[in-house]
PDB file of N, CA and C in Angstrom:
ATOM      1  N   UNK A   1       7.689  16.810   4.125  1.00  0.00           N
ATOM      2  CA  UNK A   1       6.678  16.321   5.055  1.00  0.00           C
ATOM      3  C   UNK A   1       5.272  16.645   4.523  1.00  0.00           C
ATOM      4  N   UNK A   2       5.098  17.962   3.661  1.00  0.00           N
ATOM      5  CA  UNK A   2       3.416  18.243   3.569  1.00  0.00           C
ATOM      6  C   UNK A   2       3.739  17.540   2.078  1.00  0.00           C
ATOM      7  N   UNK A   3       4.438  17.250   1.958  1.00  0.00           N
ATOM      8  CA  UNK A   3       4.288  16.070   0.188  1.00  0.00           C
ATOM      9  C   UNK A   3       3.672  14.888   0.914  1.00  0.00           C
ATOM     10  N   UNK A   4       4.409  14.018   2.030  1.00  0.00           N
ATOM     11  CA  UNK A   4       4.134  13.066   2.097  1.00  0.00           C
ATOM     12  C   UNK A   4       2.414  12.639   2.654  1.00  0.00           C
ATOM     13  N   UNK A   5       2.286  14.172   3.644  1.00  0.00           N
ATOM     14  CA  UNK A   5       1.006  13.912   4.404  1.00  0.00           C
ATOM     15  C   UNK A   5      -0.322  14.135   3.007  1.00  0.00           C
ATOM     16  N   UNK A   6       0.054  15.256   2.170  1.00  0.00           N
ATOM     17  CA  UNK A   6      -0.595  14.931   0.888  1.00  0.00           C
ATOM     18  C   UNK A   6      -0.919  13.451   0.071  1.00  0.00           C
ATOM     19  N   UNK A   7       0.002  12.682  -0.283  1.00  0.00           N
ATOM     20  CA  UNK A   7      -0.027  11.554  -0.424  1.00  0.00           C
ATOM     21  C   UNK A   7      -0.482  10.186   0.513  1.00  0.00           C
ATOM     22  N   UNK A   8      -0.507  10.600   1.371  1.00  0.00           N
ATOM     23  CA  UNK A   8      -1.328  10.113   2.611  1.00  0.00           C
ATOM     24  C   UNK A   8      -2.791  10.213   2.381  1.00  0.00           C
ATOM     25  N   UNK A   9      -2.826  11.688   2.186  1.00  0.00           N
ATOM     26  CA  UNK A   9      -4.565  12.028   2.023  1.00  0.00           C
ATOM     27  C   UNK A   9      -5.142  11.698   0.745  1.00  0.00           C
ATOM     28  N   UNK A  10      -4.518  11.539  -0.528  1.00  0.00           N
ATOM     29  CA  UNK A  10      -4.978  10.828  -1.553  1.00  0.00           C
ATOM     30  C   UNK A  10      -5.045   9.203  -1.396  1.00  0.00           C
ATOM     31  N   UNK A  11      -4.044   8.539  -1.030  1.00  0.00           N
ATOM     32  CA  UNK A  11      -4.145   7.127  -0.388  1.00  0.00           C
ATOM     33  C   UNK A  11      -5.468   6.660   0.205  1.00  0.00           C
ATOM     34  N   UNK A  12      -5.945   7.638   1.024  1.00  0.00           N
ATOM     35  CA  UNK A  12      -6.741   7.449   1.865  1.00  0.00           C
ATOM     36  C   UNK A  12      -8.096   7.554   1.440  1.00  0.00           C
ATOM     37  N   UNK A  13      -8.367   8.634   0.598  1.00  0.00           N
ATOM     38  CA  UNK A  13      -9.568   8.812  -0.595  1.00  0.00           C
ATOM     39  C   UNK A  13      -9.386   7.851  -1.401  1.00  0.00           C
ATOM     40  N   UNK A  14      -8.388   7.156  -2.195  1.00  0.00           N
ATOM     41  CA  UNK A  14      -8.772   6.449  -2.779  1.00  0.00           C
ATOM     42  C   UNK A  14      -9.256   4.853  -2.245  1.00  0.00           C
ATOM     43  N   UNK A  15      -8.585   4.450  -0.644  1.00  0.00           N
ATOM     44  CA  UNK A  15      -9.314   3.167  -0.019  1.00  0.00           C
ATOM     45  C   UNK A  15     -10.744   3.478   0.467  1.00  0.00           C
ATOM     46  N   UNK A  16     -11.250   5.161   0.423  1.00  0.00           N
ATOM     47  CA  UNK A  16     -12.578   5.525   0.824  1.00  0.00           C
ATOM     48  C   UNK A  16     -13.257   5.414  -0.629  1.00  0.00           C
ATOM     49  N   UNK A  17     -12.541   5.308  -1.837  1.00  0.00           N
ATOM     50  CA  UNK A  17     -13.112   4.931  -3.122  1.00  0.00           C
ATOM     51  C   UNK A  17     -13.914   3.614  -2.923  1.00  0.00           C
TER      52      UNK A  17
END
């Protein structure tokens, strides 16, 4: 679960790219 919410939070920085 904290892998996925990690990968969530990079996802998310990179559409804030």
């Amino acid at each position: 679960m904290k892998f996925f919410d990690l990968v969530a939070t990079f996802e998310k920085l990179s559409h804030l790219k």
